[in-house]
N, C-alpha and C. Protein backbone atom coordinates (compact mmCIF):
# COMPACT_ATOMS: atom_id res chain seq x y z
N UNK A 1 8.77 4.01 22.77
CA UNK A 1 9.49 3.04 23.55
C UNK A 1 10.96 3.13 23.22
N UNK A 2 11.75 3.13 24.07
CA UNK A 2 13.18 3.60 23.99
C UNK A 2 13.25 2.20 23.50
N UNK A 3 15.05 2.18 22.87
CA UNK A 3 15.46 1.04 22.35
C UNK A 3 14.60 0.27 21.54
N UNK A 4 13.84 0.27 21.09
CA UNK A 4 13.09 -0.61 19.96
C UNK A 4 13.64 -0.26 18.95
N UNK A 5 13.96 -0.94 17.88
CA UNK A 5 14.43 -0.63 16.75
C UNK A 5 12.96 0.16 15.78
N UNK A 6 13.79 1.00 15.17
CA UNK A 6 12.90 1.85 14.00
C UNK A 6 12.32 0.77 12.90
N UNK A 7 11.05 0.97 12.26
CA UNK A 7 10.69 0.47 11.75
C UNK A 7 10.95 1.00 10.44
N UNK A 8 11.54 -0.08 9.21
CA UNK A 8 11.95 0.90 7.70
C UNK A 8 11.05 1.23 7.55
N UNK A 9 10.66 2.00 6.78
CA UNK A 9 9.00 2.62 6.05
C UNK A 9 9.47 2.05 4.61
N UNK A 10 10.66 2.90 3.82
CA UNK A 10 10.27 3.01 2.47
C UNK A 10 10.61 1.23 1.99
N UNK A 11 11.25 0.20 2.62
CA UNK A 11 11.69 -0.93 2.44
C UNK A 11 10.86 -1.74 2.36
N UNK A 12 9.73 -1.89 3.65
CA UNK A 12 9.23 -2.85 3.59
C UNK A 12 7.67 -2.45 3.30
N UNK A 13 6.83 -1.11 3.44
CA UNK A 13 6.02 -0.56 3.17
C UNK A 13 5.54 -0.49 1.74
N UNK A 14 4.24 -0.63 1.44
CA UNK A 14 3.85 -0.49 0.27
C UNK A 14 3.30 0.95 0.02
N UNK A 15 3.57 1.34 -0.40
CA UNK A 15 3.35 2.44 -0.80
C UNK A 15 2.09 3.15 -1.34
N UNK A 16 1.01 4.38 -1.28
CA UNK A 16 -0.28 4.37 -1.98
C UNK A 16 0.14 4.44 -3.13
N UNK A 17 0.96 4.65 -3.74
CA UNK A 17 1.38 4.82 -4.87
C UNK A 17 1.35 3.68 -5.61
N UNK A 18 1.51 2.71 -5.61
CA UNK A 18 1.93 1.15 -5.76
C UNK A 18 0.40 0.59 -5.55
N UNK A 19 -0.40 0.73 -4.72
CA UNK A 19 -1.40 -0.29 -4.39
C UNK A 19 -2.46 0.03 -5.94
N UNK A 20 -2.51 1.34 -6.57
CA UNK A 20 -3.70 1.39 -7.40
C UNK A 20 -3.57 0.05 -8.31
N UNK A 21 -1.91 -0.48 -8.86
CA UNK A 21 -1.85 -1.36 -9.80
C UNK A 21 -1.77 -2.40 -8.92
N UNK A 22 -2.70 -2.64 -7.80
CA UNK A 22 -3.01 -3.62 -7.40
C UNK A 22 -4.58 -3.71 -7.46
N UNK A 23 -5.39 -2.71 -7.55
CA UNK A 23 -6.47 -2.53 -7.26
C UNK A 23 -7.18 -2.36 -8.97
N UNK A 24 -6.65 -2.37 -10.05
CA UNK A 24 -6.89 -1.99 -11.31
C UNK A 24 -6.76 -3.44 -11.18
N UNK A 25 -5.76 -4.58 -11.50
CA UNK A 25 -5.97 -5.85 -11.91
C UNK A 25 -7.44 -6.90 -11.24
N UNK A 26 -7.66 -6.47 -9.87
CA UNK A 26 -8.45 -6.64 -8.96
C UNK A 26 -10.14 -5.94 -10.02
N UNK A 27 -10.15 -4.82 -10.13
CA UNK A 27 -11.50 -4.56 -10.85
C UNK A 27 -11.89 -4.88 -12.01
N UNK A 28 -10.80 -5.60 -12.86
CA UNK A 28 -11.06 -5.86 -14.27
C UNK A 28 -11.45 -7.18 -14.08
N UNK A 29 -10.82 -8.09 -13.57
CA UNK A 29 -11.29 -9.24 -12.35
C UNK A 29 -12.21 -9.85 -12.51
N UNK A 30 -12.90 -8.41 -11.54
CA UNK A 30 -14.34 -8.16 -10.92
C UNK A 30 -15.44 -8.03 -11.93
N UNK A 31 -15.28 -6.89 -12.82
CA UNK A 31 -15.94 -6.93 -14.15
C UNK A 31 -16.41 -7.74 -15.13
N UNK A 32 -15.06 -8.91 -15.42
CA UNK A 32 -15.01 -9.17 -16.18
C UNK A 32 -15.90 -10.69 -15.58
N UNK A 33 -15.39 -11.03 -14.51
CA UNK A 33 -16.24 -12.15 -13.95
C UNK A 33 -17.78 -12.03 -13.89
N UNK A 34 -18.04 -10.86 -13.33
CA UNK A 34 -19.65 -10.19 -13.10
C UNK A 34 -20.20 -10.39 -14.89
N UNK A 35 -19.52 -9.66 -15.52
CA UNK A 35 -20.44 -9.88 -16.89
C UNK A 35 -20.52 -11.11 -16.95
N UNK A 36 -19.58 -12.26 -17.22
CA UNK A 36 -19.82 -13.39 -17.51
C UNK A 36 -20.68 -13.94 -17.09
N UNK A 37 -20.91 -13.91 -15.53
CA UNK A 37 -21.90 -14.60 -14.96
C UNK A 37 -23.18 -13.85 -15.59
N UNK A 38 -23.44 -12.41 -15.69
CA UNK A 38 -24.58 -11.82 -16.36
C UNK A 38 -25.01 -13.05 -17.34
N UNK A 39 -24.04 -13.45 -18.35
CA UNK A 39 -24.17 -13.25 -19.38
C UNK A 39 -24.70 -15.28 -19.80
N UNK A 40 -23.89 -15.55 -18.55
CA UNK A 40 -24.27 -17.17 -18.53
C UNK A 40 -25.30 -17.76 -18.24
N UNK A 41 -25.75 -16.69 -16.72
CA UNK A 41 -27.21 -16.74 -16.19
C UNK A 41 -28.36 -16.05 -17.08
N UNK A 42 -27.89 -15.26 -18.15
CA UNK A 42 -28.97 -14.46 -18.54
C UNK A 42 -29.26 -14.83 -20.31
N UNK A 43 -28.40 -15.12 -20.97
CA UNK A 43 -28.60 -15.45 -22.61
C UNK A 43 -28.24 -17.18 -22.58
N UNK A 44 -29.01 -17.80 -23.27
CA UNK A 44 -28.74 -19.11 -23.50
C UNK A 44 -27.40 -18.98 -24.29
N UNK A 45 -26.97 -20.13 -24.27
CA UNK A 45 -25.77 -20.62 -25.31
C UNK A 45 -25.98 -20.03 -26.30
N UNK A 46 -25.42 -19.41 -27.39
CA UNK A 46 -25.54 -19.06 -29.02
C UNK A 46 -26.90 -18.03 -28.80
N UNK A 47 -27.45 -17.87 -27.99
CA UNK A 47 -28.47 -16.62 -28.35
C UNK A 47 -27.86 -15.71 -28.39
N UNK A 48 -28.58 -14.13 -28.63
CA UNK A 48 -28.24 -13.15 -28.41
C UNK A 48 -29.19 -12.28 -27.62
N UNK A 49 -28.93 -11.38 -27.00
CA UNK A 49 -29.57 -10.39 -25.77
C UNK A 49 -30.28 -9.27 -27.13
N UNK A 50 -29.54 -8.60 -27.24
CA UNK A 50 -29.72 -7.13 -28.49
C UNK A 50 -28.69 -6.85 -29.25
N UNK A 51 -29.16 -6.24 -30.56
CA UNK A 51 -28.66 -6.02 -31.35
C UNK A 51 -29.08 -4.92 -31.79
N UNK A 52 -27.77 -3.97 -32.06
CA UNK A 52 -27.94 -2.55 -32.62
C UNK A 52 -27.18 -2.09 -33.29
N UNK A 53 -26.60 -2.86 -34.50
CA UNK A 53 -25.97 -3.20 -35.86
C UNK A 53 -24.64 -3.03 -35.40
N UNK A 54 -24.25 -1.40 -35.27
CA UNK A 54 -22.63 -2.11 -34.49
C UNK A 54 -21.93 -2.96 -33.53
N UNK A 55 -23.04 -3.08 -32.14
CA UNK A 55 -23.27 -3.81 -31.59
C UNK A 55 -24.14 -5.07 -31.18
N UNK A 56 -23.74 -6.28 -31.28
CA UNK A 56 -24.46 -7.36 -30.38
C UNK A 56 -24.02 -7.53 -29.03
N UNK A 57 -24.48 -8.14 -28.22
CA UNK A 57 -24.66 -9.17 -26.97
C UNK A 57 -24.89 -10.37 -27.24
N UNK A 58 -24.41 -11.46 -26.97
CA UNK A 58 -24.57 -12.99 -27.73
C UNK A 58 -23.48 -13.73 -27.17
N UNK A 59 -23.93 -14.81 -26.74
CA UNK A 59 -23.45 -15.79 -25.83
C UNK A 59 -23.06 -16.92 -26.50
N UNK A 60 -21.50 -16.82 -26.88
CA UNK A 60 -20.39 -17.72 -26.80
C UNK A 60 -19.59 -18.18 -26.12
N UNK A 61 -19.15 -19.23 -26.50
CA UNK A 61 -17.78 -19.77 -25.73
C UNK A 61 -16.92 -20.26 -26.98
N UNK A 62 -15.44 -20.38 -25.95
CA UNK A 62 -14.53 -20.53 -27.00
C UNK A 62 -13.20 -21.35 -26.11
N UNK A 63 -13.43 -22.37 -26.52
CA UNK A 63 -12.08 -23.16 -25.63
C UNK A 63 -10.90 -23.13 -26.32
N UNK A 64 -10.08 -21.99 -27.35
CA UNK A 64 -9.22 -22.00 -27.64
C UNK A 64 -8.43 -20.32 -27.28
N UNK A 65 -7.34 -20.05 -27.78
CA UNK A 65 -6.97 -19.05 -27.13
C UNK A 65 -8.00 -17.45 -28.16
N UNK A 66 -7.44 -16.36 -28.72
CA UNK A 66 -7.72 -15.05 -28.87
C UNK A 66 -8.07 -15.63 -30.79
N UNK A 67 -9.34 -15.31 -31.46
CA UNK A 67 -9.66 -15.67 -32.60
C UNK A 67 -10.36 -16.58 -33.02
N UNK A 68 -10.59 -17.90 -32.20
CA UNK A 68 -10.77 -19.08 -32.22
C UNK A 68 -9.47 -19.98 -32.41
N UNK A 69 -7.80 -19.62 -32.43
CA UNK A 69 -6.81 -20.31 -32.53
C UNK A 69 -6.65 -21.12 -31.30
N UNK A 70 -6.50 -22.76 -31.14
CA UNK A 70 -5.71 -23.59 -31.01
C UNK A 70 -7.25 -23.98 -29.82
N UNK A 71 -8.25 -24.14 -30.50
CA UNK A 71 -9.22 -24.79 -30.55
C UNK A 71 -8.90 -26.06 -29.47
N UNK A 72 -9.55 -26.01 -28.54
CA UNK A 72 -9.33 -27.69 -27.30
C UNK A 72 -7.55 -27.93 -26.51
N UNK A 73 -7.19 -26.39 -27.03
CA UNK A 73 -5.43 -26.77 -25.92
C UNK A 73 -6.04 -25.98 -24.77
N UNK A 74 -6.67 -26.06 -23.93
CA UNK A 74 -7.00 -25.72 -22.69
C UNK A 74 -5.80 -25.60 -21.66
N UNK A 75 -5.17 -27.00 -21.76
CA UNK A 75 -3.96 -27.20 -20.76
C UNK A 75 -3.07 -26.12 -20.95
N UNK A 76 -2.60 -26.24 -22.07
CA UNK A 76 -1.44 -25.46 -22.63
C UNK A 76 -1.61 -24.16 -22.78
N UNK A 77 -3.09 -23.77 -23.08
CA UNK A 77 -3.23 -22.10 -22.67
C UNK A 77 -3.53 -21.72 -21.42
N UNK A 78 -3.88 -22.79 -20.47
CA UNK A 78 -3.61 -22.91 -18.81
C UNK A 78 -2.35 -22.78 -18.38
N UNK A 79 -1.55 -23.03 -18.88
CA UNK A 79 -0.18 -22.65 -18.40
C UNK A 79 0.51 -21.71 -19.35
N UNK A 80 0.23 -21.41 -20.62
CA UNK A 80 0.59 -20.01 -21.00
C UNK A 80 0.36 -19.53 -19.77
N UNK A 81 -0.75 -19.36 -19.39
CA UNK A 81 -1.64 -18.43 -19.03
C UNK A 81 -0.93 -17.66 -17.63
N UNK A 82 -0.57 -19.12 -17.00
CA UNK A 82 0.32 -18.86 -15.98
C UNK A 82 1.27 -18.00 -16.02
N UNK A 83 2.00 -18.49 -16.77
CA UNK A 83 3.48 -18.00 -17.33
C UNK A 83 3.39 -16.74 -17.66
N UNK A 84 2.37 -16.01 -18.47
CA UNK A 84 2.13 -14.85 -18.74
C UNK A 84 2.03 -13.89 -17.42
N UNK A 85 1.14 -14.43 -16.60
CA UNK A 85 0.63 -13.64 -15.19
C UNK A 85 1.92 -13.27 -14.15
N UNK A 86 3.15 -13.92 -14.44
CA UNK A 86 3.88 -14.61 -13.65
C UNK A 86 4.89 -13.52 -14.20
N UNK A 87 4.96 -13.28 -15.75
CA UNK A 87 5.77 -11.99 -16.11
C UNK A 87 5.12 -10.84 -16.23
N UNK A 88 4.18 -10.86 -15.95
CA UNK A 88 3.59 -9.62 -15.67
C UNK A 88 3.90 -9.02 -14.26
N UNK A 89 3.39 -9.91 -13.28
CA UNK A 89 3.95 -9.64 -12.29
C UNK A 89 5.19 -8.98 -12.05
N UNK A 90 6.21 -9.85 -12.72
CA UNK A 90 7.54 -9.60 -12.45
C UNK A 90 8.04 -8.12 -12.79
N UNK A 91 7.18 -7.74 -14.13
CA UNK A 91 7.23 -6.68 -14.42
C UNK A 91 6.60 -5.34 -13.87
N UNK A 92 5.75 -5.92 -13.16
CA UNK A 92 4.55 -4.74 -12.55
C UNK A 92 5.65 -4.02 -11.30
N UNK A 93 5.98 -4.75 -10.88
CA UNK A 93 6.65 -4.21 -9.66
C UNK A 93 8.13 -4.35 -9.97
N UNK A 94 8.49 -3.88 -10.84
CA UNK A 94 9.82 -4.28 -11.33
C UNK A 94 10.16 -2.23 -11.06
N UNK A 95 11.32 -1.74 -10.45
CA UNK A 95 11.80 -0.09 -10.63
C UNK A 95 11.39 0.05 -12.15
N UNK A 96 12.32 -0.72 -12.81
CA UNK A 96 12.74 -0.12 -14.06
C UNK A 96 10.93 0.08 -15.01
N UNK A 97 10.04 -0.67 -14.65
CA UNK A 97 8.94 -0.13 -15.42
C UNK A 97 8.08 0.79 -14.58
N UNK A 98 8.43 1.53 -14.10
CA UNK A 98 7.90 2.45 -13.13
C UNK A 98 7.13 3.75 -13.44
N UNK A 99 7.18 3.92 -15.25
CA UNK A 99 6.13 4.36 -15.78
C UNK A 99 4.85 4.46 -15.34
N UNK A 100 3.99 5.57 -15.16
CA UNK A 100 2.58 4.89 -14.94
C UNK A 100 1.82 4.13 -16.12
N UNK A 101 2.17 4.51 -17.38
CA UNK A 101 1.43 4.05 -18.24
C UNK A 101 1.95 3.47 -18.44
N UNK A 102 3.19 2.50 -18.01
CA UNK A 102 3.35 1.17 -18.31
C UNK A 102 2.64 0.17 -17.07
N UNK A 103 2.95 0.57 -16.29
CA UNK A 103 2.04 0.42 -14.79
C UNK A 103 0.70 -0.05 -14.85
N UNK A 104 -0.07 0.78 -15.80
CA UNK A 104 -1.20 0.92 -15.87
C UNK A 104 -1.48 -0.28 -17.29
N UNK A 105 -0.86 -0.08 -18.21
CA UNK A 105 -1.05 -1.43 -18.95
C UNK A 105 -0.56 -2.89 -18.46
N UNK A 106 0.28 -2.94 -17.97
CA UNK A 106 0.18 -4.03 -17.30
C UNK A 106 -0.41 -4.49 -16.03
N UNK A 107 -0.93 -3.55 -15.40
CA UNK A 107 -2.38 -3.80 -14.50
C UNK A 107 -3.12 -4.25 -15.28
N UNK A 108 -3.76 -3.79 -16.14
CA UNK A 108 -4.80 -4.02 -17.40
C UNK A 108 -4.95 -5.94 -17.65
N UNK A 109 -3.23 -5.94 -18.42
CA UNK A 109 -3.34 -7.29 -19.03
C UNK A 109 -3.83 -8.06 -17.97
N UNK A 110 -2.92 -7.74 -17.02
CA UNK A 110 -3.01 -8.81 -15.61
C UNK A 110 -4.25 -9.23 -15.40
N UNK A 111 -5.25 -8.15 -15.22
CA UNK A 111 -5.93 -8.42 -14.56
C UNK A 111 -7.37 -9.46 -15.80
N UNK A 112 -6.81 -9.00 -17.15
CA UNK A 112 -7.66 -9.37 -18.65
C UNK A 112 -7.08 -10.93 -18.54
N UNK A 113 -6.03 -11.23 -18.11
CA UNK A 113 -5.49 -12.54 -17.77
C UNK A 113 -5.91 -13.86 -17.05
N UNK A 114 -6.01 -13.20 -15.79
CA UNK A 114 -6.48 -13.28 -14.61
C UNK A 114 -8.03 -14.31 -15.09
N UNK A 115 -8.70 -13.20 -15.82
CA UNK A 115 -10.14 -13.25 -15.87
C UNK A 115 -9.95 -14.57 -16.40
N UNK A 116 -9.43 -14.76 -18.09
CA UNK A 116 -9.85 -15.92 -19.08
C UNK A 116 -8.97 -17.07 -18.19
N UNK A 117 -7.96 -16.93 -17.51
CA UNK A 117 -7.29 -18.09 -16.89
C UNK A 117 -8.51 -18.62 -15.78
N UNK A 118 -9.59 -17.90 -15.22
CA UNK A 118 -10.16 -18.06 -14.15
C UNK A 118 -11.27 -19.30 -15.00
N UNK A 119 -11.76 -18.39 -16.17
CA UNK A 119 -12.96 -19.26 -16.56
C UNK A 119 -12.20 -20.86 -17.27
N UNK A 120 -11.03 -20.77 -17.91
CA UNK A 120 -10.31 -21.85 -18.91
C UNK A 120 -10.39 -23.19 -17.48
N UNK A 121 -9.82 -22.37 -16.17
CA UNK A 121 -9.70 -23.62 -14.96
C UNK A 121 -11.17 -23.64 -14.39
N UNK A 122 -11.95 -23.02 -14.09
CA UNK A 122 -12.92 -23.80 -13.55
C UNK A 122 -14.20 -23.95 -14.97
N UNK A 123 -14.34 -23.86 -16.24
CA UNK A 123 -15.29 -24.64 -17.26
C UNK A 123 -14.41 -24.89 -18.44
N UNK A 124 -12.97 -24.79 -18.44
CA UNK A 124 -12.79 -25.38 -19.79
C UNK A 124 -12.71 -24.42 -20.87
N UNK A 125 -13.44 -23.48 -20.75
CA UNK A 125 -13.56 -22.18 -22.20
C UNK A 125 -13.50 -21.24 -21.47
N UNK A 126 -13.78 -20.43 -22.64
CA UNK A 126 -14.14 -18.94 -22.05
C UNK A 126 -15.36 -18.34 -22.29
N UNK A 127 -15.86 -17.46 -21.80
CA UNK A 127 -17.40 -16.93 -22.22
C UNK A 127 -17.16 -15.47 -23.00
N UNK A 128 -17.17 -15.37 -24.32
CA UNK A 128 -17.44 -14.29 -24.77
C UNK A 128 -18.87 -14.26 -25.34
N UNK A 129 -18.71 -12.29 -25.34
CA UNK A 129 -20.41 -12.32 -25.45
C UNK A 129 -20.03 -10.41 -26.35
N UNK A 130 -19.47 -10.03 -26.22
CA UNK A 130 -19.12 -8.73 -27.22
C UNK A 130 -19.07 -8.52 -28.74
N UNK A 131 -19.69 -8.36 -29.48
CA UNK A 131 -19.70 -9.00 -30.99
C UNK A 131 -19.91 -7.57 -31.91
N UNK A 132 -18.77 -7.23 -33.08
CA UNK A 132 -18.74 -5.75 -33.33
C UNK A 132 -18.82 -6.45 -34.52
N UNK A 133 -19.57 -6.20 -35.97
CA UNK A 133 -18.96 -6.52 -37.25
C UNK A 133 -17.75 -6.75 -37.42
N UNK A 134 -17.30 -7.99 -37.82
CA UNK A 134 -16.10 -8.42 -39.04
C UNK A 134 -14.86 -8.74 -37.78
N UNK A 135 -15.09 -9.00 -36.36
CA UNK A 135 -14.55 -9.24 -35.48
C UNK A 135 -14.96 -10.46 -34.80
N UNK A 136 -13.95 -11.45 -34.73
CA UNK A 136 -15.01 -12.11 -33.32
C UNK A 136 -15.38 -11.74 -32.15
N UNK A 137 -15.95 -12.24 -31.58
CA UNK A 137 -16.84 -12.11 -29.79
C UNK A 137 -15.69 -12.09 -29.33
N UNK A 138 -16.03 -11.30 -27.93
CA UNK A 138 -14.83 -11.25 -27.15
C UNK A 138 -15.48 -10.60 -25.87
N UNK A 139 -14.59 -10.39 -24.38
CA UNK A 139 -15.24 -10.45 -23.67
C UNK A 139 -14.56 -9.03 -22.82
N UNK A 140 -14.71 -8.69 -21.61
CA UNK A 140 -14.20 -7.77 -20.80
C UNK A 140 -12.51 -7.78 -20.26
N UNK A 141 -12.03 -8.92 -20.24
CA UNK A 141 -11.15 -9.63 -20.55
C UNK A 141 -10.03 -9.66 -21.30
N UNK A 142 -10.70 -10.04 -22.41
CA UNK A 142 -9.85 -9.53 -23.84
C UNK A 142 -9.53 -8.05 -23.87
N UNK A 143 -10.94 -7.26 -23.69
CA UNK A 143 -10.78 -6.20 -23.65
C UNK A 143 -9.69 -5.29 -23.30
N UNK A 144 -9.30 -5.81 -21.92
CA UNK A 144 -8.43 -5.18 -20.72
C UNK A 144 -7.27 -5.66 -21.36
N UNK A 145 -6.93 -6.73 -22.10
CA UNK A 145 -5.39 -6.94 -22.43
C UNK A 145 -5.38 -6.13 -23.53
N UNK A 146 -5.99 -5.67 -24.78
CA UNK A 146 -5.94 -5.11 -25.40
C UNK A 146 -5.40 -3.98 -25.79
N UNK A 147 -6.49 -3.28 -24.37
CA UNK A 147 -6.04 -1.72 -24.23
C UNK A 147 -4.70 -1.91 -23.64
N UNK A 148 -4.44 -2.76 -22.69
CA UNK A 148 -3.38 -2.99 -21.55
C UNK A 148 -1.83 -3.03 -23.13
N UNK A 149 -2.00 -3.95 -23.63
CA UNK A 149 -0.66 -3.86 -25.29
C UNK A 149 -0.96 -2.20 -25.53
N UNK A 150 -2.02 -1.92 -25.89
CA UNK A 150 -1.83 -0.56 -26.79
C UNK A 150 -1.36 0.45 -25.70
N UNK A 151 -1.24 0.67 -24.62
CA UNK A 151 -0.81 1.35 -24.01
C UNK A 151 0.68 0.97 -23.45
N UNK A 152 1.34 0.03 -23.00
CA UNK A 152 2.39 -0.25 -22.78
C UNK A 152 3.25 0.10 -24.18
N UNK A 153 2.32 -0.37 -25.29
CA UNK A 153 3.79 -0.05 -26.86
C UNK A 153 3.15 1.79 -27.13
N UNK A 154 2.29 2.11 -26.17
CA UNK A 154 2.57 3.63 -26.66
C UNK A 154 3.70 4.19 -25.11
N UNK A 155 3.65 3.75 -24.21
CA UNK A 155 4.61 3.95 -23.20
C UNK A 155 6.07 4.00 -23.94
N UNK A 156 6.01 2.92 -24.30
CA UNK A 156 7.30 2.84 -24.82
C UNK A 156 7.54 3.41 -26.13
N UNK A 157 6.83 3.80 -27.36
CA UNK A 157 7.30 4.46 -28.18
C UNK A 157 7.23 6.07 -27.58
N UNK A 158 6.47 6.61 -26.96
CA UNK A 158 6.59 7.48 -26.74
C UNK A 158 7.76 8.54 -26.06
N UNK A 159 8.66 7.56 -25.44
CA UNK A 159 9.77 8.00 -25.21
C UNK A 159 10.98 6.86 -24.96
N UNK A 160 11.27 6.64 -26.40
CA UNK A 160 12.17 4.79 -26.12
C UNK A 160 13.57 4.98 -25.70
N UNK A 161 13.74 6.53 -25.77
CA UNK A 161 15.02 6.22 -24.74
C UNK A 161 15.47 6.07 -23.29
N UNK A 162 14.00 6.63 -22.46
CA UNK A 162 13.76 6.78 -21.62
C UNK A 162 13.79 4.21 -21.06
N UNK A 163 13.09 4.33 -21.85
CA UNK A 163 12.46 3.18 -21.86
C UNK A 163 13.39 1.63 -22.36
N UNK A 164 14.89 2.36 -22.73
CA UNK A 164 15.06 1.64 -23.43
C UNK A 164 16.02 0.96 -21.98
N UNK A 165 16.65 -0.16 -22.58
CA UNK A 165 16.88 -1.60 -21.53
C UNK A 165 17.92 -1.13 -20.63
C-alpha cells in the first residue's frame, strides 16, 4: 500500500533472540509450581516419599525466607519479593546485560522468584520438599535462583572488564 508509513522492526519488535529469557522464567514457573502441587497432593505434611541417603523427598513448609531465617515475615518477604522481581526485570532487558549468561541467570532467578512469591501470596509459606544431608529442604525454586547467582557471578568474573559498569 503506497503511502503507509513503514513499520520499525528493530524498535518496536521483539526479537527471537530476546523471547527465550522470557520463556526460561515461564518454565521454572511451571516446574516449580507442578512439583509443589505433586508434592502437596501427594506426601502429607512432614512425611517423606523416599529416601536414598543422599537424597530425600519430604514435605515441608517454611514461612520464612532461604534457611528457615525471618520465620512469620511473610509481608515483608512479599514485598522483598516484589522488589527483587522488579530488578530483575529491569535488568533482564537492560543492553548493558546482554550477556547470555547473564541473561540466562537472571531468567533463572526470575523465574525461582516468581515461584516462592506465588506460593508466600496465595498459602503464606513455601513448600519445600528437596532434602540433601547437612542442608535444609528446598524446592525447584530455590533451586533456579541458585544456579541463576552462580552463573551471573561467573558471567561476570569471567570477563569483569567486559562487564564492568
Amino acid at each position: 500500500m503506497e503511502g503507509a508509513p513503514a513499520r520499525p522492526q528493530a524498535s518496536v519488535a521483539w526479537h527471537f533472540e530476546q523471547r527465550w529469557y522470557a520463556l526460561v522464567p515461564l518454565a521454572v514457573l511451571a516446574l516449580d509450581q507442578l512439583s509443589k502441587w505433586a508434592v502437596r497432593n501427594g506426601i502429607n505434611r512432614g512425611d517423606e516419599w523416599f529416601d536414598i541417603g543422599l537424597l530425600r523427598v519430604i514435605h515441608v513448609t517454611n514461612s520464612g525466607a532461604a534457611f528457615g531465617m525471618f520465620q512469620g515475615a511473610g509481608v515483608l518477604l512479599a514485598l522483598t519479593s516484589v522488589a527483587g522481581i522488579a530488578a530483575i526485570l529491569i535488568y533482564l532487558f537492560n543492553p548493558g546485560f546482554a550477556d547470555p549468561l547473564m541473561r540466562l541467570g537472571l531468567a533463572l532467578m526470575l523465574g525461582g522468584a516468581a515461584g516462592n512469591l506465588f506460593d508466600r501470596l496465595k498459602d503464606g509459606r513455601v513448600v519445600d520438599f528437596i532434602k540433601v544431608p547437612h542442608w535444609p529442604a528446598f524446592n525447584v525454586a530455590d533451586s533456579a535462583i541458585t544456579i541463576g547467582v552462580l552463573l551471573l557471578l561467573w558471567a561476570v568474573l569471567r570477563d569483569p572488564a567486559k562487564n564492568a559498569g
